[in-house]
N, C-alpha and C. Protein backbone atom coordinates (compact mmCIF):
# COMPACT_ATOMS: atom_id res chain seq x y z
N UNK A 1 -8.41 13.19 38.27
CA UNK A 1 -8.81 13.84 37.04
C UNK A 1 -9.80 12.96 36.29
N UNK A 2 -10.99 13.83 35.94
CA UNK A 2 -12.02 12.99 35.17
C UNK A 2 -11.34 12.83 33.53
N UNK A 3 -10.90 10.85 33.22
CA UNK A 3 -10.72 10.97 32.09
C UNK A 3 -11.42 11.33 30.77
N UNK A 4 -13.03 11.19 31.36
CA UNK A 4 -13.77 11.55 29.89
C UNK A 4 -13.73 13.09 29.35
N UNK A 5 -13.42 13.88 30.29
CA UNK A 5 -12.85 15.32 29.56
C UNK A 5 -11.35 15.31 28.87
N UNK A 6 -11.68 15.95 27.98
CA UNK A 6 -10.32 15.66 26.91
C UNK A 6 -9.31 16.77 27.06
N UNK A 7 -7.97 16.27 27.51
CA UNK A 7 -7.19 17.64 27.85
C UNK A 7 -7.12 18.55 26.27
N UNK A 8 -7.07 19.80 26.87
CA UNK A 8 -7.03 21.01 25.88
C UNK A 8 -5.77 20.60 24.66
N UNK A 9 -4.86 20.12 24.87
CA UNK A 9 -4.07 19.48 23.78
C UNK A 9 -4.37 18.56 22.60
N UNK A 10 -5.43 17.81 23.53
CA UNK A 10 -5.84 16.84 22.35
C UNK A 10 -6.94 17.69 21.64
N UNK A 11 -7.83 18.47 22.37
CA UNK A 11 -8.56 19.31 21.31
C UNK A 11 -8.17 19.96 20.22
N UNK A 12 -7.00 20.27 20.63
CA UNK A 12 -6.44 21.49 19.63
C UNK A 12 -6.14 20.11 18.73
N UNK A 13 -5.47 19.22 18.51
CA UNK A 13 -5.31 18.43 17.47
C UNK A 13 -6.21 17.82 16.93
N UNK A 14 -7.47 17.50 17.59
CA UNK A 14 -8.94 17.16 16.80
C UNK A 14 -9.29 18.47 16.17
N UNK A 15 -8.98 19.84 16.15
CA UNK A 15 -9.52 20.73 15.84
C UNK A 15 -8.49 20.99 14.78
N UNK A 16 -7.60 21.03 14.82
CA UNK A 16 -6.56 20.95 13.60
C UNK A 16 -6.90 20.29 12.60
N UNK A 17 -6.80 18.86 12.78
CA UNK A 17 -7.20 17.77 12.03
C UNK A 17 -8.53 18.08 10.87
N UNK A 18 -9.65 18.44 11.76
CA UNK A 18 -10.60 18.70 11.36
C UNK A 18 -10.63 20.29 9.70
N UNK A 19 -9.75 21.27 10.35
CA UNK A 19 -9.41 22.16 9.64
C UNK A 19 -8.09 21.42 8.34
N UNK A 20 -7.50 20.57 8.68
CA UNK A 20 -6.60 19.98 7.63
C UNK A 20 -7.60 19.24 6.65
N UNK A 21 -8.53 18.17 7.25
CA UNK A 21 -9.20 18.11 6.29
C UNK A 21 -10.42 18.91 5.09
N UNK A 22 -10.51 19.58 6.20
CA UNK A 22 -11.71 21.00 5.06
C UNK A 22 -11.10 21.34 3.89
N UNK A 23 -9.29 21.74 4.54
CA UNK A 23 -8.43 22.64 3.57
C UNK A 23 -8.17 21.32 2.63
N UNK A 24 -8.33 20.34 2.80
CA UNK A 24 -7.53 19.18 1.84
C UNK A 24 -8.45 18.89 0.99
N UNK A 25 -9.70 18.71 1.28
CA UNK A 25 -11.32 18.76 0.07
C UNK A 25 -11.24 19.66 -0.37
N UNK A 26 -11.08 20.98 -0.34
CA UNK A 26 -11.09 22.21 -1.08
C UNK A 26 -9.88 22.25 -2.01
N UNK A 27 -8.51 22.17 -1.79
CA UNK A 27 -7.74 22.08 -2.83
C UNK A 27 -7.76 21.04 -3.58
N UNK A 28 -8.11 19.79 -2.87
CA UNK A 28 -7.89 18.84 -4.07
C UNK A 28 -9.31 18.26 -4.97
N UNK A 29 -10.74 18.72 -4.04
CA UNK A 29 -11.54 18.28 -4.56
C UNK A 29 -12.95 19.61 -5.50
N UNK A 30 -12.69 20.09 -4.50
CA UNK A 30 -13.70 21.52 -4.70
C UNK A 30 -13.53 22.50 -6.01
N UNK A 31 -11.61 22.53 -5.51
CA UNK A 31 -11.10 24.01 -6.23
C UNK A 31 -11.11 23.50 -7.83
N UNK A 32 -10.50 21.95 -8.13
CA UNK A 32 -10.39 21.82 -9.57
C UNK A 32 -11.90 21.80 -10.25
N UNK A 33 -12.79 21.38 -9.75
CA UNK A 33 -14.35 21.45 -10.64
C UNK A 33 -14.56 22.80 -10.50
N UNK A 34 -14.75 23.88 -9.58
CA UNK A 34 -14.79 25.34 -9.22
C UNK A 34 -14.19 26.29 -10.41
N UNK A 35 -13.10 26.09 -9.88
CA UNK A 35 -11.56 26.81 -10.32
C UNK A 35 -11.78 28.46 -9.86
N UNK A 36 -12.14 28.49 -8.97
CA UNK A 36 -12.62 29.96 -8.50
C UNK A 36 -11.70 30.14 -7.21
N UNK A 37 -11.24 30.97 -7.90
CA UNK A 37 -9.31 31.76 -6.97
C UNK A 37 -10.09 32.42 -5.48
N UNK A 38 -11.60 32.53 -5.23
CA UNK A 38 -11.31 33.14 -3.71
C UNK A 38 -11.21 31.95 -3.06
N UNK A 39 -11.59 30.43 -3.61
CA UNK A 39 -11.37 29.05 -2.71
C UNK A 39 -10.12 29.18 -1.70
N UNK A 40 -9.58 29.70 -3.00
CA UNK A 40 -7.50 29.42 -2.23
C UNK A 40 -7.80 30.08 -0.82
N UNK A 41 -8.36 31.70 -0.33
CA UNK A 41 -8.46 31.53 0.50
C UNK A 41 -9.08 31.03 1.77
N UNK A 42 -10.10 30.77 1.62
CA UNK A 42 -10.81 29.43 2.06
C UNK A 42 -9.95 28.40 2.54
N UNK A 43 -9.35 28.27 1.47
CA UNK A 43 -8.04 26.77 2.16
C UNK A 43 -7.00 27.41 2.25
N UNK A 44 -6.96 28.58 2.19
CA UNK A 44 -5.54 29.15 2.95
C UNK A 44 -5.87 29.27 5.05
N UNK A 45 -7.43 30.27 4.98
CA UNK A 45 -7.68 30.18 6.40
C UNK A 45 -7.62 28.60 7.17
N UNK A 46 -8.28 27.45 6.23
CA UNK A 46 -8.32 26.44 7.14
C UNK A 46 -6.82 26.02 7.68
N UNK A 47 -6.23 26.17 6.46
CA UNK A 47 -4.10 25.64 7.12
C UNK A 47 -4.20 26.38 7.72
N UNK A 48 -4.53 27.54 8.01
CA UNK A 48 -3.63 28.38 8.67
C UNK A 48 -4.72 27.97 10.16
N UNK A 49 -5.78 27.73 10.36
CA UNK A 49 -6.33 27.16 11.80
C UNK A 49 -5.39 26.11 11.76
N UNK A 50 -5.25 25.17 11.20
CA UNK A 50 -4.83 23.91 11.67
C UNK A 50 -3.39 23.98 11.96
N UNK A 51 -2.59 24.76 11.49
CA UNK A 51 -1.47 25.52 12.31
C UNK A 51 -1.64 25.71 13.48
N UNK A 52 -2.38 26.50 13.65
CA UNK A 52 -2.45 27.32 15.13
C UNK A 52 -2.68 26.04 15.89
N UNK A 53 -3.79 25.21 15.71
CA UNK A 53 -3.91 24.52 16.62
C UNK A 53 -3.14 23.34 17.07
N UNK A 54 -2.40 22.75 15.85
CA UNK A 54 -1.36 21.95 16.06
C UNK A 54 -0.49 22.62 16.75
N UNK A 55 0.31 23.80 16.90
CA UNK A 55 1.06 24.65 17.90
C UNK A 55 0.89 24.60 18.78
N UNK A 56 -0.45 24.77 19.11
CA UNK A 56 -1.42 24.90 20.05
C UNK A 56 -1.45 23.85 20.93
N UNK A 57 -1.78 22.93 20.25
CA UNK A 57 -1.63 21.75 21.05
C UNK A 57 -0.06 20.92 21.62
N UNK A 58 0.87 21.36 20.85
CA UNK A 58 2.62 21.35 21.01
C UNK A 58 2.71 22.36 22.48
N UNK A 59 2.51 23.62 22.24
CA UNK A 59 2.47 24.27 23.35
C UNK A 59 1.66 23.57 24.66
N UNK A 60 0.71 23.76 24.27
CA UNK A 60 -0.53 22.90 25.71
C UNK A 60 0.60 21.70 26.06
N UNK A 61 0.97 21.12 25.76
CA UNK A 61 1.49 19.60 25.74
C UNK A 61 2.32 19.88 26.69
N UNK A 62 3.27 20.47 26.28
CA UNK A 62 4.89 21.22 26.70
C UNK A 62 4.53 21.88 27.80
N UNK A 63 3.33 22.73 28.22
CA UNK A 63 3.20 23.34 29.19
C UNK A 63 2.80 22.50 30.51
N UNK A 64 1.52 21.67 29.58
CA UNK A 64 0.98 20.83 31.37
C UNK A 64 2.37 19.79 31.30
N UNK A 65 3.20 19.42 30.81
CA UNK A 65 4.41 18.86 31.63
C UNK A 65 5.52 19.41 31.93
N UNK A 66 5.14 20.75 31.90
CA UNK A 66 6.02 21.84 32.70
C UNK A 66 7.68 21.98 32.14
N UNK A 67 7.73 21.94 31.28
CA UNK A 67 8.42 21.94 29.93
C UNK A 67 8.70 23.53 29.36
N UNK A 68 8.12 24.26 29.27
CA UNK A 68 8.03 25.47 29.30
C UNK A 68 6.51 26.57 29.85
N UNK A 69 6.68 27.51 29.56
CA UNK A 69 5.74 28.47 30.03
C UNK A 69 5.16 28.73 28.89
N UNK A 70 3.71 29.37 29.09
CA UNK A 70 3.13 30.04 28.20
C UNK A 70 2.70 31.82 29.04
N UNK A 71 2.38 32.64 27.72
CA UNK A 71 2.54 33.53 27.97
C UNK A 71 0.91 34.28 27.50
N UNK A 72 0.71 35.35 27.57
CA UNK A 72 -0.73 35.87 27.01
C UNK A 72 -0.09 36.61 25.75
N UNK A 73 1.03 36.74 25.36
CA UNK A 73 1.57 37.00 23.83
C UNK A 73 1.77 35.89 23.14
N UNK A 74 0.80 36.30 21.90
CA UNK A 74 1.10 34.80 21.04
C UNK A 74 2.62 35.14 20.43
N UNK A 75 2.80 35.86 20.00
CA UNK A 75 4.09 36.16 19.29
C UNK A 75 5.22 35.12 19.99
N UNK A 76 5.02 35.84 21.41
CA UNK A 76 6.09 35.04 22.35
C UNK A 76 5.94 33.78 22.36
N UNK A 77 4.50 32.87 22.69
CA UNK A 77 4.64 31.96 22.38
C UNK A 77 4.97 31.11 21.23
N UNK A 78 4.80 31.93 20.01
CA UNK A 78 5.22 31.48 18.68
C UNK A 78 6.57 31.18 18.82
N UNK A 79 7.50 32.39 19.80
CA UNK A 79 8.89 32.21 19.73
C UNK A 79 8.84 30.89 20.49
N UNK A 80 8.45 30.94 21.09
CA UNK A 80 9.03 29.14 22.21
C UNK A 80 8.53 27.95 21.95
N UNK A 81 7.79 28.07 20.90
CA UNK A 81 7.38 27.10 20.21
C UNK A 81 8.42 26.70 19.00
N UNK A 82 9.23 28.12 18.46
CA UNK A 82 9.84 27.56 17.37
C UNK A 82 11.08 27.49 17.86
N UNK A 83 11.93 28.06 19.19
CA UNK A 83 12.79 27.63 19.87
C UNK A 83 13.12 26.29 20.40
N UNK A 84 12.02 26.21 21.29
CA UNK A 84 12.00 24.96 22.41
C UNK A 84 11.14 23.70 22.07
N UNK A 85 10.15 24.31 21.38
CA UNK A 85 9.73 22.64 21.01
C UNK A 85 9.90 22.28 19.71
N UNK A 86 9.81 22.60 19.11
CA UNK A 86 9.94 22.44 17.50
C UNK A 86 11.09 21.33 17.27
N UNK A 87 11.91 21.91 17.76
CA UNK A 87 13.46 20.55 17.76
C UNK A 87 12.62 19.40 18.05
N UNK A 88 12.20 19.73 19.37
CA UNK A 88 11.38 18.20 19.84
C UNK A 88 10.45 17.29 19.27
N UNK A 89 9.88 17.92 18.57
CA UNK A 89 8.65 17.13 17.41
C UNK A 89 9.30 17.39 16.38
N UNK A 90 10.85 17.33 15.87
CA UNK A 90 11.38 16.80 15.24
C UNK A 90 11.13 17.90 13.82
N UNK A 91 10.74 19.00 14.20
CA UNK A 91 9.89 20.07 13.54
C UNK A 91 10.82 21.20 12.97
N UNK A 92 11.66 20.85 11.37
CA UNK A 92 12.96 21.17 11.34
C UNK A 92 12.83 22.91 10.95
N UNK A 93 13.82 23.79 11.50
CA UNK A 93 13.80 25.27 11.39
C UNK A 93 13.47 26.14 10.24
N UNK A 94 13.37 25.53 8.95
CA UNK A 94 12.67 25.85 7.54
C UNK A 94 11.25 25.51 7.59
N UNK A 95 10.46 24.34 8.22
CA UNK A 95 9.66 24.26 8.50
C UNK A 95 8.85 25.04 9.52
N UNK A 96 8.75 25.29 10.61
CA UNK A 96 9.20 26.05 11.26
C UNK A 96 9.15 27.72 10.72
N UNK A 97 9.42 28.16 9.79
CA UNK A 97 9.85 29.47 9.38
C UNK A 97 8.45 29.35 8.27
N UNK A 98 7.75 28.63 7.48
CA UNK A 98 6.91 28.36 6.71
C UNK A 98 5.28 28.31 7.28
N UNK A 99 5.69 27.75 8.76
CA UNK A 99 4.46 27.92 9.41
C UNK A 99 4.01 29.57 9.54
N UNK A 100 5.23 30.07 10.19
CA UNK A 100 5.24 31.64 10.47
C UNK A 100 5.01 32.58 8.80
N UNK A 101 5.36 32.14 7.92
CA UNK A 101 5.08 32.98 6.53
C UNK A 101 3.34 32.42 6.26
N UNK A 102 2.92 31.33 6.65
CA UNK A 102 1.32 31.16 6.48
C UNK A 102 0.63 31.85 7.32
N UNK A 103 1.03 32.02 8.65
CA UNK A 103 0.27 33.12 9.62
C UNK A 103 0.41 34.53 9.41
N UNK A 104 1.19 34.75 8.74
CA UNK A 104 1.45 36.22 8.32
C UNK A 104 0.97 36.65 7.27
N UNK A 105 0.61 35.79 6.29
CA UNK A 105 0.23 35.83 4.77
C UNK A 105 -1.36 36.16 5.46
N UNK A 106 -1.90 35.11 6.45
CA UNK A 106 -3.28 34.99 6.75
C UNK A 106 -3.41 36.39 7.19
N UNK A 107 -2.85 36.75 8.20
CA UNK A 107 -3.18 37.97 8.73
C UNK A 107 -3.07 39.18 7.50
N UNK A 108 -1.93 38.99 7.16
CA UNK A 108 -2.04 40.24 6.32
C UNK A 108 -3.53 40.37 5.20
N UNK A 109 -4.07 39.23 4.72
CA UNK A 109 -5.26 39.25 4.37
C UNK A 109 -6.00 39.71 5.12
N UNK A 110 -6.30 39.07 6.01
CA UNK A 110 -7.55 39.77 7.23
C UNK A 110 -7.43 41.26 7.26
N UNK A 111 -6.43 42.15 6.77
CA UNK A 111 -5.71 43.20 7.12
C UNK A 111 -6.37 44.17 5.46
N UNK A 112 -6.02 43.46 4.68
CA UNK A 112 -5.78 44.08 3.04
C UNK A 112 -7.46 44.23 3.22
N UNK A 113 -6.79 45.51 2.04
CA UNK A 113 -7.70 46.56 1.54
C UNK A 113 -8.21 46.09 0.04
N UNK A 114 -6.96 45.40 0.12
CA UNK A 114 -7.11 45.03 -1.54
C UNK A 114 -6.51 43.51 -2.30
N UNK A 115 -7.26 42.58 -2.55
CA UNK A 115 -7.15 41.27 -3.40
C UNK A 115 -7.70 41.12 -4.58
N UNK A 116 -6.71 40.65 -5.67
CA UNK A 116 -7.32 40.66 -6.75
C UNK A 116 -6.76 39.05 -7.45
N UNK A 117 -7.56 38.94 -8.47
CA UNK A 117 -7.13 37.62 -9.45
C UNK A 117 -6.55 38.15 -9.91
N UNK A 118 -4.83 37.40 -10.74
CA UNK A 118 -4.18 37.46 -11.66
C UNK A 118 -3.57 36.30 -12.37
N UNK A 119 -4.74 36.16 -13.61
CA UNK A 119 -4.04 34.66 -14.38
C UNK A 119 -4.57 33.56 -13.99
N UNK A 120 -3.73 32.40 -12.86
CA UNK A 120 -4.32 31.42 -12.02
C UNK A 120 -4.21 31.82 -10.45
N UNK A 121 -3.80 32.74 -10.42
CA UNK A 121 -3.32 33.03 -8.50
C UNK A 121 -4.35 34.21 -8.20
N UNK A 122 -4.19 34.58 -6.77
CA UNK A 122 -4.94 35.25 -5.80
C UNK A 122 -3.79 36.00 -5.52
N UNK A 123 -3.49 37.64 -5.44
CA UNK A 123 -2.92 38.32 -5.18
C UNK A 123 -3.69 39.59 -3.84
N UNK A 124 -2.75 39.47 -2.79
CA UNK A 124 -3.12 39.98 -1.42
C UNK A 124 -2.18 41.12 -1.88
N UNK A 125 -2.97 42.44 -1.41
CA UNK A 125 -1.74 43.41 -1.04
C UNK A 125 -1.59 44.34 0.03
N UNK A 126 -0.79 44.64 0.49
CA UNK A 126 -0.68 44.96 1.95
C UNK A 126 -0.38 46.65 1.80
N UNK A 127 -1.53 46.95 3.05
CA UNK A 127 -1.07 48.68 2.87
C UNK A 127 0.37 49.25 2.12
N UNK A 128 1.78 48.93 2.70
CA UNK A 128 2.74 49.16 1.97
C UNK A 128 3.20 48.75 0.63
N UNK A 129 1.80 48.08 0.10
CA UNK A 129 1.95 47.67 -1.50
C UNK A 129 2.53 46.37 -1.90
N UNK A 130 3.31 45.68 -0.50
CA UNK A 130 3.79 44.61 -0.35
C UNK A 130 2.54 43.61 -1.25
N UNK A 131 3.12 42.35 -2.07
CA UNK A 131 2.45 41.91 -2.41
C UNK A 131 2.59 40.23 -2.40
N UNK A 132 1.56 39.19 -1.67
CA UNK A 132 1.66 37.80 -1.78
C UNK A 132 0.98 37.28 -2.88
N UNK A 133 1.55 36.10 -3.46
CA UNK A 133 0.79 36.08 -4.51
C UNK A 133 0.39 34.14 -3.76
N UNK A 134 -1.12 33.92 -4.15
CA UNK A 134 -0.95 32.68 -3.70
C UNK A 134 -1.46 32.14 -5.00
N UNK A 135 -0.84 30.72 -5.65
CA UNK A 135 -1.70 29.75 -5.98
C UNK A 135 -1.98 28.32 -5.67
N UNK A 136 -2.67 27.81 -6.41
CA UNK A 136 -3.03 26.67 -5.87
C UNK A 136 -1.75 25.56 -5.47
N UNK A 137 -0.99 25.86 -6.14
CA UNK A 137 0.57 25.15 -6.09
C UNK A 137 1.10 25.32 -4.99
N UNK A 138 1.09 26.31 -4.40
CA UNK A 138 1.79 26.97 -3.37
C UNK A 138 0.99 26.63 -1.78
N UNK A 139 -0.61 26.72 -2.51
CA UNK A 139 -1.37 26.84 -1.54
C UNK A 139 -1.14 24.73 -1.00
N UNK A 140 -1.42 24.18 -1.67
CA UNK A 140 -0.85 22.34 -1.75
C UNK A 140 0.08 22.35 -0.98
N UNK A 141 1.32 23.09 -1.22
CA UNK A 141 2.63 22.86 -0.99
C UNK A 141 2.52 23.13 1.03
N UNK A 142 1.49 24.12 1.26
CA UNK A 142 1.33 24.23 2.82
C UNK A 142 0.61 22.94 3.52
N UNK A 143 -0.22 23.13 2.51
CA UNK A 143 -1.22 21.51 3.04
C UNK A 143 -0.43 20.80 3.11
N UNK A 144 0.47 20.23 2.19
CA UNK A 144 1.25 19.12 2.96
C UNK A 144 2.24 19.01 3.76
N UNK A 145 2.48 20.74 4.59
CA UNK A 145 3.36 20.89 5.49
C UNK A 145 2.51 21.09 6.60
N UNK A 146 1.21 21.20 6.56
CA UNK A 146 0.68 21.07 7.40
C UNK A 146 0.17 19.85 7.93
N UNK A 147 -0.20 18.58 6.65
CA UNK A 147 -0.34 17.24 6.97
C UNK A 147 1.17 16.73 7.67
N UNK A 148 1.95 17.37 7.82
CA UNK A 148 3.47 16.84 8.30
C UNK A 148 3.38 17.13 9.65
N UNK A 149 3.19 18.42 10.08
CA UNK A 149 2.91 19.24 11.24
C UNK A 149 2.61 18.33 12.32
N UNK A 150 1.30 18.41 11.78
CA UNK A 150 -0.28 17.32 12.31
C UNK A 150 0.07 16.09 12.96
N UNK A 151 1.01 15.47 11.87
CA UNK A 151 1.51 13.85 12.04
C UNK A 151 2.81 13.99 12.99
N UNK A 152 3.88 14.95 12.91
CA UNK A 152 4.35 14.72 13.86
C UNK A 152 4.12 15.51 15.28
N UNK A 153 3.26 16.42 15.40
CA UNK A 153 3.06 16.76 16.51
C UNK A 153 1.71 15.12 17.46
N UNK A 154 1.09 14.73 16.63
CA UNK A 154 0.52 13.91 17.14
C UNK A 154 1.19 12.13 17.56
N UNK A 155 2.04 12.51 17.04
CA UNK A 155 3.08 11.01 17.08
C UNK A 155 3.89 11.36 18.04
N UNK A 156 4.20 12.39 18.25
CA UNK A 156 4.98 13.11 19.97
C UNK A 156 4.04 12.96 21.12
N UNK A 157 2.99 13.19 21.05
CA UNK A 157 2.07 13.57 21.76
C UNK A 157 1.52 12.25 22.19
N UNK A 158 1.05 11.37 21.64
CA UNK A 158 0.16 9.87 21.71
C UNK A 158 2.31 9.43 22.29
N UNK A 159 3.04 9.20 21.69
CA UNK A 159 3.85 8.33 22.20
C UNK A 159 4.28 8.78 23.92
N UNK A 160 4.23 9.80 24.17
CA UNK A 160 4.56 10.17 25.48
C UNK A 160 3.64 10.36 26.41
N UNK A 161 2.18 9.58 26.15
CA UNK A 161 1.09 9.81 27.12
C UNK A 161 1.18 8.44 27.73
């Protein structure tokens, strides 16, 4: 195996990384001089890449050492990620359940018909009227579950190579 190609695992965590930091200048540096509520989603999409790809790269990991399977359903893989590896990167089941409410929040945006400002927050609403409300508080509170993510999926990953 040629080492100067970088296995698909470590990409996904340079590509994470990269999306953790975008989302981390935008809430902490951008949004307070701004103060303009569509930022939040801006740094809602970047957590929510740097999710995926930290998963992403948990999965890849788990798979080329034959650890589990992957599947062409992400869903499914979402499940065996929050089954089977998650314990393993130490990645506790509330956590875990928070990743899955940021991918769903994301999508359901991509989805809505309709977002509006209210006050200091960004309010998404979903065909059934369902409604997320994000603010910047909330939106922080992922970033640094996603700076957690990041750190321990990459401290699993570098210690077992």
């Amino acid at each position: 195996m040629d080492m100067n190609i970088p296995e698909k695992h470590v990409e996904s965590l340079e590509k994470a990384l990269k999306s953790l930091q975008i989302a981390d200048h935008m809430a902490y540096v951008t949004f307070p001089v701004m103060n303009d509520r569509r930022l939040l989603l801006k740094v809602l999409e970047n957590v929510s890449e740097s999710f995926i790809n930290a998963v992403n790269a948990i999965l890849q990991y788990e798979y080329a050492n034959k650890r589990i399977k992957l599947y062409n359903d992400p869903i499914l893989n979402l499940k065996i990620f929050t089954e089977k590896c998650a314990p393993r990167y130490n990645i506790r089941p509330e956590e875990a359940a928070r990743i899955i409410e940021v991918l769903e929040i994301w999508s359901k945006h991509k989805k809505s018909a309709i977002e509006f400002a209210r006050k200091d927050n960004l309010v998404i609403m979903a065909d059934n009227f369902k409604t997320d409300i994000l603010s910047i508080e909330k939106i922080r509170g992922y970033l640094t579950l996603a700076k957690s993510i990041l750190q321990k999926a990459s401290n699993c990953i570098s210690h077992h190579q």
